[in-house]
N, C-alpha and C. Protein backbone atom coordinates (compact mmCIF):
# COMPACT_ATOMS: atom_id res chain seq x y z
N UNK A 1 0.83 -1.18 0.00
CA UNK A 1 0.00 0.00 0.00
C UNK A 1 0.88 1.25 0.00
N UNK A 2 0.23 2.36 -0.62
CA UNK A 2 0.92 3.56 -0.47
C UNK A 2 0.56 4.43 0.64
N UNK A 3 1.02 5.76 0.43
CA UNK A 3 0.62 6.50 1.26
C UNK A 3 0.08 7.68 0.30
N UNK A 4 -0.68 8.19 0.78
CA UNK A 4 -0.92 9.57 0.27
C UNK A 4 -0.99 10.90 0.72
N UNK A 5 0.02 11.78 0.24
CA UNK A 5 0.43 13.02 1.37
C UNK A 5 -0.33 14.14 0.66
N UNK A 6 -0.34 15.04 1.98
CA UNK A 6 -1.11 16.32 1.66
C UNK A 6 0.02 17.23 2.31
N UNK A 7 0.37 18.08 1.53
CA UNK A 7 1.37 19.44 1.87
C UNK A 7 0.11 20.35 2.13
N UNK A 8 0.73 20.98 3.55
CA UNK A 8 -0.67 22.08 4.13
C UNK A 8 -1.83 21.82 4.28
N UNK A 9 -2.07 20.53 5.30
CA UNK A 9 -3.20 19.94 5.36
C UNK A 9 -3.96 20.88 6.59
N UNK A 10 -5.33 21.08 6.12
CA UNK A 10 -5.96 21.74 7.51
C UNK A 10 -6.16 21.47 8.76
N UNK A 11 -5.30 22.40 10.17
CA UNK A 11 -5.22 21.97 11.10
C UNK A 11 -6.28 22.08 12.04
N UNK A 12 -7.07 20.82 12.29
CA UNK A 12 -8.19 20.87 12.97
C UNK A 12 -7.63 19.61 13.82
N UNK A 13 -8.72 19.51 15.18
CA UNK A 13 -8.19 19.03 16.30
C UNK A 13 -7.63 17.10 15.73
N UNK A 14 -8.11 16.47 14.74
CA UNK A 14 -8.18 15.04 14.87
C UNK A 14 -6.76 15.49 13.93
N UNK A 15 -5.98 16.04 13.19
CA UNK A 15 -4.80 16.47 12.64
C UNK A 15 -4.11 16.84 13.84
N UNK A 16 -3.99 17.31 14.58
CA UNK A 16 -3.21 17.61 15.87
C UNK A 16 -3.04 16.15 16.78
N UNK A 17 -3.89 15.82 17.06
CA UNK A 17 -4.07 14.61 17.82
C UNK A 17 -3.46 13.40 16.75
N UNK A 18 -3.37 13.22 15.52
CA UNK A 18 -2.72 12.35 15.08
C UNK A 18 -1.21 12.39 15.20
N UNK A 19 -0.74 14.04 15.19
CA UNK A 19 0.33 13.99 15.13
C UNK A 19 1.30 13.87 16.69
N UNK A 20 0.30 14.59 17.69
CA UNK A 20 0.65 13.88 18.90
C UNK A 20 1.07 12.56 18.90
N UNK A 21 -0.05 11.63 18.31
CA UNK A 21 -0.10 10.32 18.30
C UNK A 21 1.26 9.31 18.12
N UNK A 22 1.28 10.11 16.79
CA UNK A 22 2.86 9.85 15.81
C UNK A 22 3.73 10.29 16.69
N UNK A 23 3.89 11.38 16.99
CA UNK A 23 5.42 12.19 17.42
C UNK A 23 5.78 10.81 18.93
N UNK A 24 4.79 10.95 19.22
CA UNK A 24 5.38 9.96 20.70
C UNK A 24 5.23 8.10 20.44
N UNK A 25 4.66 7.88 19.99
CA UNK A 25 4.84 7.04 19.15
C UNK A 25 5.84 6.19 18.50
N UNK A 26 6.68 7.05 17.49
CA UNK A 26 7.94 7.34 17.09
C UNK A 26 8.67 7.36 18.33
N UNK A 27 8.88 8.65 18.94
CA UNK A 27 9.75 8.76 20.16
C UNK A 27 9.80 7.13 20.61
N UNK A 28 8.62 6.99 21.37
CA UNK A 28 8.65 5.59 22.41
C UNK A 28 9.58 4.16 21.69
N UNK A 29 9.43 4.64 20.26
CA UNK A 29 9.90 3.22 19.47
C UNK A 29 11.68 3.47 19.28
N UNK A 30 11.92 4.55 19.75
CA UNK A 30 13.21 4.39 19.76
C UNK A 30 13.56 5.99 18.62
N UNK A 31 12.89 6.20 18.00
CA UNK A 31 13.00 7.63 16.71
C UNK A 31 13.87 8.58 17.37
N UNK A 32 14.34 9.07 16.88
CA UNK A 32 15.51 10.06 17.16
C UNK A 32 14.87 11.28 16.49
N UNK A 33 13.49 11.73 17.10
CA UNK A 33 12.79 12.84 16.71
C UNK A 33 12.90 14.44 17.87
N UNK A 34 13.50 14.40 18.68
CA UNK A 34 13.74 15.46 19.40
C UNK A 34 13.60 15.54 20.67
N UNK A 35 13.10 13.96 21.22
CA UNK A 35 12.56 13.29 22.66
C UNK A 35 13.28 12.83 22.78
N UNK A 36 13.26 11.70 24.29
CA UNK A 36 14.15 10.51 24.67
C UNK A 36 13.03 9.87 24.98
N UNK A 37 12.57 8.25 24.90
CA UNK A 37 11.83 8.07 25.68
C UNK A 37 12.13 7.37 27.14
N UNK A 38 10.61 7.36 28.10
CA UNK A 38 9.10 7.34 27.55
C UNK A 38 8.60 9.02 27.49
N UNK A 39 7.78 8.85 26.38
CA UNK A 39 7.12 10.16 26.65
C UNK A 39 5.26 10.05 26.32
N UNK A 40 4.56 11.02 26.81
CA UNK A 40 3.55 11.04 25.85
C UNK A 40 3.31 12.18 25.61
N UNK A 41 1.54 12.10 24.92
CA UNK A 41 1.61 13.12 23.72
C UNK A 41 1.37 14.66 24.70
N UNK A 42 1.24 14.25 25.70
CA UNK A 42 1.48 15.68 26.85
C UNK A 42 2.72 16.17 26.47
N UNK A 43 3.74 15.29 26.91
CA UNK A 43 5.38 15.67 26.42
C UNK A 43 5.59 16.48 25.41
N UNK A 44 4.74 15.95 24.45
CA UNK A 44 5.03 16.48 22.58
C UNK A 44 4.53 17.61 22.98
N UNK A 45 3.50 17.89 23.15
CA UNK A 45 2.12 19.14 22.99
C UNK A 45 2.92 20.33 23.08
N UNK A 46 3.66 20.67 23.75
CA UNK A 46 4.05 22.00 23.92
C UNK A 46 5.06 22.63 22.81
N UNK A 47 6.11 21.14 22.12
CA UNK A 47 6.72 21.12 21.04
C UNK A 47 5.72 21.83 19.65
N UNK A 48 4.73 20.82 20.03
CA UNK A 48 3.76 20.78 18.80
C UNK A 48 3.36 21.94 18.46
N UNK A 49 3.11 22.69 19.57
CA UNK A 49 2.40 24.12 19.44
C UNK A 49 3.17 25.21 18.94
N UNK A 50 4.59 24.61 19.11
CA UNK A 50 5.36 26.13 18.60
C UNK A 50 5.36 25.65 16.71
N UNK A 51 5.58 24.55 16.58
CA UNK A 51 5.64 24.33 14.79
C UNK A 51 4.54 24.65 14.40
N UNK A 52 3.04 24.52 15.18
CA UNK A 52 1.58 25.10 14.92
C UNK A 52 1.70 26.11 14.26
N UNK A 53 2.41 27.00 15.67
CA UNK A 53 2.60 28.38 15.48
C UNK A 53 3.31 28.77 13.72
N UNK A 54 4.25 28.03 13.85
CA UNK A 54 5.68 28.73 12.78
C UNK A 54 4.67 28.23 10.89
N UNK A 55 3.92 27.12 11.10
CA UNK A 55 2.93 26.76 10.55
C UNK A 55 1.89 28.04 9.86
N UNK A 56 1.47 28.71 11.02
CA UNK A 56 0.65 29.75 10.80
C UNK A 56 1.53 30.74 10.31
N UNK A 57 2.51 31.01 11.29
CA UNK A 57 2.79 32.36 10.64
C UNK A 57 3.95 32.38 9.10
N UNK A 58 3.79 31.08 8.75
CA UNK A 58 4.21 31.01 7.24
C UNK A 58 5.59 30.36 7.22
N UNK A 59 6.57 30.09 8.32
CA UNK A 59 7.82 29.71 8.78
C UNK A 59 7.86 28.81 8.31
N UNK A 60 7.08 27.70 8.30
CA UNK A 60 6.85 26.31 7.92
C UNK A 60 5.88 25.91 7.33
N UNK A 61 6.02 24.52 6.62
CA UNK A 61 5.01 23.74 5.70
C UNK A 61 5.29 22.46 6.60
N UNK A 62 4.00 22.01 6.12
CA UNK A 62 4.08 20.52 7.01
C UNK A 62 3.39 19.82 5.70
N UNK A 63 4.17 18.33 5.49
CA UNK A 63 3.94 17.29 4.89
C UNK A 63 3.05 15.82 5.62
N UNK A 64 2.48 15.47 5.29
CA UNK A 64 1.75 14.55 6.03
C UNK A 64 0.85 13.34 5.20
N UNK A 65 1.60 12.22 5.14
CA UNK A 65 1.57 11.01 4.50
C UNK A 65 0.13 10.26 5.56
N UNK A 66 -0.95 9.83 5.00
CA UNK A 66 -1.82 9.36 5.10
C UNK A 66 -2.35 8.02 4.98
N UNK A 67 -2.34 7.13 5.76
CA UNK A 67 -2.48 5.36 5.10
C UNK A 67 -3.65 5.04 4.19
N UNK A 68 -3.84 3.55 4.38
CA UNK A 68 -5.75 3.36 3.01
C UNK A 68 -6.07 3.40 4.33
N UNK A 69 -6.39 3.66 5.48
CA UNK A 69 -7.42 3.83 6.41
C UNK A 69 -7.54 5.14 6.60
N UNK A 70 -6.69 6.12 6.16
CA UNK A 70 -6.66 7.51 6.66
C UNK A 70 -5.92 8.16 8.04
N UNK A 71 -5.09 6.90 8.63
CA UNK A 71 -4.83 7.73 9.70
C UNK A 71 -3.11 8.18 9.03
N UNK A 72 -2.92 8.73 9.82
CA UNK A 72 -1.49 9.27 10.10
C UNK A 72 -0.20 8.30 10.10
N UNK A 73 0.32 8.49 9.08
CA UNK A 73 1.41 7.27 8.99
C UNK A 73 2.17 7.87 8.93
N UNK A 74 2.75 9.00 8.03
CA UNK A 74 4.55 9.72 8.31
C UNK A 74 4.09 11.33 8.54
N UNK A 75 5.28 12.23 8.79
CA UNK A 75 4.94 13.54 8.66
C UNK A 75 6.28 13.69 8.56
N UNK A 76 6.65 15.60 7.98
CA UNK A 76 7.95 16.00 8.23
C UNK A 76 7.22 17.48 8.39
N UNK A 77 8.55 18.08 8.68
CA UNK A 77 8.32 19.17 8.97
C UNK A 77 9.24 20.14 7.53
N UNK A 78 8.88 21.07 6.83
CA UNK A 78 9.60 22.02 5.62
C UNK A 78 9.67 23.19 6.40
N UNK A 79 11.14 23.24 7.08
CA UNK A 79 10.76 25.04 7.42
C UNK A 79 11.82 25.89 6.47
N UNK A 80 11.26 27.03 6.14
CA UNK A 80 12.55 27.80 5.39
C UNK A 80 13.06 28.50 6.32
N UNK A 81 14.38 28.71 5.83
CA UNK A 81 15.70 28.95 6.37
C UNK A 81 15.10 30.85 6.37
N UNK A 82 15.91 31.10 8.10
CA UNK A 82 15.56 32.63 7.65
C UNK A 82 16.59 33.31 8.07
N UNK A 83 17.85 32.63 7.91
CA UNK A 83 19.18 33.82 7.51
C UNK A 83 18.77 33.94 6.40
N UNK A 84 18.97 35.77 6.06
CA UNK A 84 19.14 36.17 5.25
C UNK A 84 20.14 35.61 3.85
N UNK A 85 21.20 35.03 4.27
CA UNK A 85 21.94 34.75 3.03
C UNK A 85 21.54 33.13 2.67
N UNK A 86 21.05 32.48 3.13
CA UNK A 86 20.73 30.91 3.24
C UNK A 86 19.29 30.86 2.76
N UNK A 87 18.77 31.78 2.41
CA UNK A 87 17.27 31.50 1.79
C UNK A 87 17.07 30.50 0.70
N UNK A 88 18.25 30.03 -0.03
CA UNK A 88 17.62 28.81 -1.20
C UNK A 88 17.83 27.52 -0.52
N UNK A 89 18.34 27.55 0.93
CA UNK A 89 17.69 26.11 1.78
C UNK A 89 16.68 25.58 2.37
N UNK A 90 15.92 24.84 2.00
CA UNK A 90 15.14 24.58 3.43
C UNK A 90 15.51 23.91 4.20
N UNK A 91 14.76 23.26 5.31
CA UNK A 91 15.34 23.13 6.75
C UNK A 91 14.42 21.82 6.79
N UNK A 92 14.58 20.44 6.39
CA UNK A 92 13.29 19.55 6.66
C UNK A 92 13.88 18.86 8.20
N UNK A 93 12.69 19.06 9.11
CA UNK A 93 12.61 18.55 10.66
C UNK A 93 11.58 17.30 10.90
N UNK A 94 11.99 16.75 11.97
CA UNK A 94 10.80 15.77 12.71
C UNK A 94 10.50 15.01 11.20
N UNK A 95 11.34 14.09 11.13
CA UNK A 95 10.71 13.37 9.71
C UNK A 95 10.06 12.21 9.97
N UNK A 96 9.27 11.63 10.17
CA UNK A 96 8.23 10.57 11.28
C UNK A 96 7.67 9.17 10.07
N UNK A 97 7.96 8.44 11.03
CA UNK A 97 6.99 6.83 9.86
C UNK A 97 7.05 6.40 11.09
N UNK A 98 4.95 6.16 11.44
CA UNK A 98 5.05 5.29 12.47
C UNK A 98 5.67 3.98 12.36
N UNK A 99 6.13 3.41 13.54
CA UNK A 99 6.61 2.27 13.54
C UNK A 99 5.61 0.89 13.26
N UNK A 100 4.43 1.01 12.97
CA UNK A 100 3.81 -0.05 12.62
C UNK A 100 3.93 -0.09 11.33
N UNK A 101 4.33 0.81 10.31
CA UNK A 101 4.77 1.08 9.25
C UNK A 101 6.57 1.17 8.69
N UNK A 102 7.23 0.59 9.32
CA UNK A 102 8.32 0.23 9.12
C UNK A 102 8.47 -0.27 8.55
N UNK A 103 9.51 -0.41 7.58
CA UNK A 103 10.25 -1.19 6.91
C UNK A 103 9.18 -1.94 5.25
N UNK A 104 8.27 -0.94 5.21
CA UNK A 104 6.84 -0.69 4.10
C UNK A 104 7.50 0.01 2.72
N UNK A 105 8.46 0.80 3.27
CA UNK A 105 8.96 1.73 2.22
C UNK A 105 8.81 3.14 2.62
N UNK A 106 7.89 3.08 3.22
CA UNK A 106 7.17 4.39 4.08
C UNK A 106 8.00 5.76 4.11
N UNK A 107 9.31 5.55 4.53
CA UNK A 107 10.47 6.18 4.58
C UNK A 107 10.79 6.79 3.39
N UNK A 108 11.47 5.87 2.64
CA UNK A 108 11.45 6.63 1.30
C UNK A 108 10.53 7.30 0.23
N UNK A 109 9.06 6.99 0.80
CA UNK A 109 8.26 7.29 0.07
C UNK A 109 8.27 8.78 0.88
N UNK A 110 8.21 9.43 2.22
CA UNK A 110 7.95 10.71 2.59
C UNK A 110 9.80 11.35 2.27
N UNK A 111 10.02 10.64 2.20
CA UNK A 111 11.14 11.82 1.82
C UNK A 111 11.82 12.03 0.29
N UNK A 112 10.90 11.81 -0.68
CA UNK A 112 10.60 11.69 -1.79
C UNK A 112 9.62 12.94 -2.28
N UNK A 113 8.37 12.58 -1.56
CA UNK A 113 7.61 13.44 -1.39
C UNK A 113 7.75 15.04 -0.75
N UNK A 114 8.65 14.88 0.27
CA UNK A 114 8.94 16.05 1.05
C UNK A 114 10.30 16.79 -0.31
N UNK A 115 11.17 16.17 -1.32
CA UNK A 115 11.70 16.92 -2.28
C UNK A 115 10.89 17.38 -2.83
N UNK A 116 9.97 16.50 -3.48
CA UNK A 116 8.88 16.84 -4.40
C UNK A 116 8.47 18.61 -4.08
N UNK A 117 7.79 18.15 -2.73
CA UNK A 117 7.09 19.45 -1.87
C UNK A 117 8.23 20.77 -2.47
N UNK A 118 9.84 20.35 -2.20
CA UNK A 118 10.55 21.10 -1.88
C UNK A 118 10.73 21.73 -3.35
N UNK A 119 10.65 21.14 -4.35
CA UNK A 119 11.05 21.59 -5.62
C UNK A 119 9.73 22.77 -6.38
N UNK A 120 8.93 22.96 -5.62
CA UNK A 120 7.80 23.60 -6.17
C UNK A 120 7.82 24.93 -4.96
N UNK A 121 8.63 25.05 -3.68
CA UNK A 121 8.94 26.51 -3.33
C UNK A 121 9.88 27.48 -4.33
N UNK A 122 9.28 28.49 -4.35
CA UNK A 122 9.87 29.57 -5.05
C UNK A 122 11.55 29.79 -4.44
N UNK A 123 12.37 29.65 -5.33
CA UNK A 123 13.68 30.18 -4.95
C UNK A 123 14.51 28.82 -4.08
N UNK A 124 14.21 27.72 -3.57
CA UNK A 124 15.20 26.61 -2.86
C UNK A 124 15.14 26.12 -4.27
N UNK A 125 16.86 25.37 -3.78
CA UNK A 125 17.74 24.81 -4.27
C UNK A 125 18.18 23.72 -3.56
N UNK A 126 18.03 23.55 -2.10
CA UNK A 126 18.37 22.69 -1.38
C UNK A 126 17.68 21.73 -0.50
N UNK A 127 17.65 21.05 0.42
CA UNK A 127 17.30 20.72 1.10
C UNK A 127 18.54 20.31 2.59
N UNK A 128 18.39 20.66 3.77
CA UNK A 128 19.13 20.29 4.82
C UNK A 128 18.41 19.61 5.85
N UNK A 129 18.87 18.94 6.49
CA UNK A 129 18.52 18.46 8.07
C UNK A 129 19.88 17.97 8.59
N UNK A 130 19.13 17.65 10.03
CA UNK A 130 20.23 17.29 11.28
C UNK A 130 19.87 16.06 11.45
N UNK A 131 20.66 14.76 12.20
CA UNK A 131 20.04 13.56 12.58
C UNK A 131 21.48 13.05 13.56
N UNK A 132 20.92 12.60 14.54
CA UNK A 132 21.32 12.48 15.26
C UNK A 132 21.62 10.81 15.02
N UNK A 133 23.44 11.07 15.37
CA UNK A 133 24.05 9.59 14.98
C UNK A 133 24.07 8.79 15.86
N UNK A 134 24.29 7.57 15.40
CA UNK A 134 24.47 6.42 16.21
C UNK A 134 22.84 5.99 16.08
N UNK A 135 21.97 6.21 15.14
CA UNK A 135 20.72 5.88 15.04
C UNK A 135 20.59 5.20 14.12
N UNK A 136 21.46 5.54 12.98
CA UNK A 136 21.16 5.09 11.62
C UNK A 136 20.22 5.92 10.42
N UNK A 137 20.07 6.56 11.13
CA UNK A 137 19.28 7.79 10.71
C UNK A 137 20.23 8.23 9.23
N UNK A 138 21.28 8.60 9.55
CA UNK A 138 22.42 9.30 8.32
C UNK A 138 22.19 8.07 7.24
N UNK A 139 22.44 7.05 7.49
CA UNK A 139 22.42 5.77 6.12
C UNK A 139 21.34 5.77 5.19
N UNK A 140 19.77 5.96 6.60
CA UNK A 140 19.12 6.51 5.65
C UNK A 140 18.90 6.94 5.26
N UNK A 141 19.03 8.49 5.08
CA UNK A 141 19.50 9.76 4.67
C UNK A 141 19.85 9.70 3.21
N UNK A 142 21.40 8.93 3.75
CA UNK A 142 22.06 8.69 2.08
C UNK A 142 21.70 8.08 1.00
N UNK A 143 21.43 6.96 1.46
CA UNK A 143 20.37 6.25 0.71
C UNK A 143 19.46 6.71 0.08
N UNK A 144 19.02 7.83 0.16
CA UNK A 144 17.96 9.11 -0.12
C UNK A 144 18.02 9.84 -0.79
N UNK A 145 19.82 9.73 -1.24
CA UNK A 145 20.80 10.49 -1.53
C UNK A 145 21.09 11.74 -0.88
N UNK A 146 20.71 11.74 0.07
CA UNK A 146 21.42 12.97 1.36
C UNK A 146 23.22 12.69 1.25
N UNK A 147 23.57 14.35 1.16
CA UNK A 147 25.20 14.04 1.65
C UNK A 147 25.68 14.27 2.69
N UNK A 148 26.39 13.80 3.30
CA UNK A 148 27.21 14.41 4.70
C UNK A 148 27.88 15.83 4.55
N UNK A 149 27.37 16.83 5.04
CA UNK A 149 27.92 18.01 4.91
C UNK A 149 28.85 18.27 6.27
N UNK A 150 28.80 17.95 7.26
CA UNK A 150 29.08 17.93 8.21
C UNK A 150 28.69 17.14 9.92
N UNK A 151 29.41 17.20 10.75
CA UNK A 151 29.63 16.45 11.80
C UNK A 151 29.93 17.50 13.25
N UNK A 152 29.23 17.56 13.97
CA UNK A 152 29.73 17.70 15.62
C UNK A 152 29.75 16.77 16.18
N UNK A 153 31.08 16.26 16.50
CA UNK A 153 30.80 15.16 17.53
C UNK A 153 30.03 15.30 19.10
N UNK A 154 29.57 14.38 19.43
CA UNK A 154 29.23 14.70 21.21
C UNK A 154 27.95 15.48 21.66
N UNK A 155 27.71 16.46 20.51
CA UNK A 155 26.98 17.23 20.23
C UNK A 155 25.34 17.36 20.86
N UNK A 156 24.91 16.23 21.00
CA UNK A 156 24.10 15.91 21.64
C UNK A 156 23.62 15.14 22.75
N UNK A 157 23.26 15.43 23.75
CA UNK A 157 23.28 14.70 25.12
C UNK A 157 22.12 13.80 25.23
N UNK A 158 21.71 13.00 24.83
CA UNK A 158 20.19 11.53 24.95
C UNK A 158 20.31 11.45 26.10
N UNK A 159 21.27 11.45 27.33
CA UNK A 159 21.75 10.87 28.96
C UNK A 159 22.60 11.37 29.07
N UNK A 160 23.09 11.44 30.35
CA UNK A 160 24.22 10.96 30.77
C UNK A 160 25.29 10.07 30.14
N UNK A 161 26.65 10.32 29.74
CA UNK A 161 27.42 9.50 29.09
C UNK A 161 26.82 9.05 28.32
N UNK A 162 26.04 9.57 27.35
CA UNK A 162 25.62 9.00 25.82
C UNK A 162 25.24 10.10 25.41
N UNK A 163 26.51 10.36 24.63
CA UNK A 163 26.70 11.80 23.68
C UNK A 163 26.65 11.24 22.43
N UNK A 164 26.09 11.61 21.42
CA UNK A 164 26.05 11.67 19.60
C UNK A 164 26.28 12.45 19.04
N UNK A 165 26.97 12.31 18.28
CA UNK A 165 27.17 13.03 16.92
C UNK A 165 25.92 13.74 16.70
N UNK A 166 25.60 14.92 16.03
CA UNK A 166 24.68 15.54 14.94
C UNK A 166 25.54 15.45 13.69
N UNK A 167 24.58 15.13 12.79
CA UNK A 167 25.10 14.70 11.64
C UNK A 167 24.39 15.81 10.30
N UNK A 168 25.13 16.99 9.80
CA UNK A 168 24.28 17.87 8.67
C UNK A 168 24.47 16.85 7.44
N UNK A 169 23.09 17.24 6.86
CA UNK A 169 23.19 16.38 5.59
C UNK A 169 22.46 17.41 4.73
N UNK A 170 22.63 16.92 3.55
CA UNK A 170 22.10 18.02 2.19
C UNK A 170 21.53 17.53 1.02
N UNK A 171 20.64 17.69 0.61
CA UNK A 171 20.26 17.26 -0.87
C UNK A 171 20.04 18.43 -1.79
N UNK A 172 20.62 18.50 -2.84
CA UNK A 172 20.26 19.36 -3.80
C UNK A 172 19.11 18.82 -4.57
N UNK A 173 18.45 20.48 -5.08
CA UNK A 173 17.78 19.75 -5.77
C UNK A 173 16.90 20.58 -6.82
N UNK A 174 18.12 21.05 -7.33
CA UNK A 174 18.27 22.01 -8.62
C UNK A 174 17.80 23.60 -8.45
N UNK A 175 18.37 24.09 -9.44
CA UNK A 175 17.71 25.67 -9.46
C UNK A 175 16.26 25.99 -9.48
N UNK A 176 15.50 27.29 -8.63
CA UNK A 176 14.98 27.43 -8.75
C UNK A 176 14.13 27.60 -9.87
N UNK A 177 12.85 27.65 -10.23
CA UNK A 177 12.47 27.38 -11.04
C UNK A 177 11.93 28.94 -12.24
N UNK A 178 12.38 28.80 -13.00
CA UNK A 178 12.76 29.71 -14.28
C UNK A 178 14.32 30.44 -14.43
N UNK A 179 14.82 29.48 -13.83
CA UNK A 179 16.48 29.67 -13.99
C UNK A 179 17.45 28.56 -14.93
């Protein structure tokens, strides 16, 4: 089965609550989405509300992959970059496939989709994110054809004595469009 995504889907309460659903969800299964677990969707909520926010006030696009039942199977987050000199990047965050949907394709199908998304903003050229190593996260990335742009080691604290890498990665993905 596929999925079927909607870029800028309308946020009404059973869209919020799915993505609660997902975000901790993910987290609990081990996702290297911006939590540690256990958490729940209390945990997320306060996260949730500021991308709401950045949502509304135009900062961000949200992608959101849909199963044949309709619920909530992946999401990412598209935010554009707002240094001034970095405007032909975007910034893709929180890239999510519930875990009952693993290993479906699911993965490559939203971050396929989330270029797609990306190639129809005015003026990007790029695509970036962060992922936190020692997850496996970067392989799949590459696989994606994401490149390693860069590395902080340690960079991130999950615990006590379990520091990771952040890992920048990049996809191009051509000139804007009438260039």
């Amino acid at each position: 089965m596929s999925l079927r995504f909607t870029l800028d889907p309308a946020i009404d309460p059973a869209l919020r609550d799915g993505l609660l659903a997902l975000w901790s969800d993910v987290t609990n299964a081990g996702g290297a989405v911006g939590f540690v677990p256990p958490v729940t969707p209390d945990d997320i909520r306060p996260e949730l509300v500021k991308r709401l926010a950045d949502l509304a006030e135009g900062r961000t696009r949200l992608l959101v992959g849909h199963d044949e039942h309709g619920g909530i199977a992946a999401s990412a987050f598209l935010a554009y970059n707002q240094h001034r000199l970095m405007k032909h990047h975007l910034w893709l965050y929180t890239v999510m496939v519930h875990p009952a949907h693993q290993g479906k394709g699911y993965g490559r199908a939203l971050m396929s989709a989330a270029a797609d998304a990306a190639r129809t903003f005015e003026g990007i050229e790029a695509i970036r994110l962060t992922c936190r190593g020692g997850t496996g996260a970067d392989a799949f990335y590459a696989a994606c054809d994401y490149k390693e742009v860069g590395r902080v080691p340690g960079a991130i604290r999950v615990s006590p004595g379990d520091d990771r890498d952040d890992v920048h990665m990049m996809l191009p993905i051509g000139s804007p469009a009438g260039d």
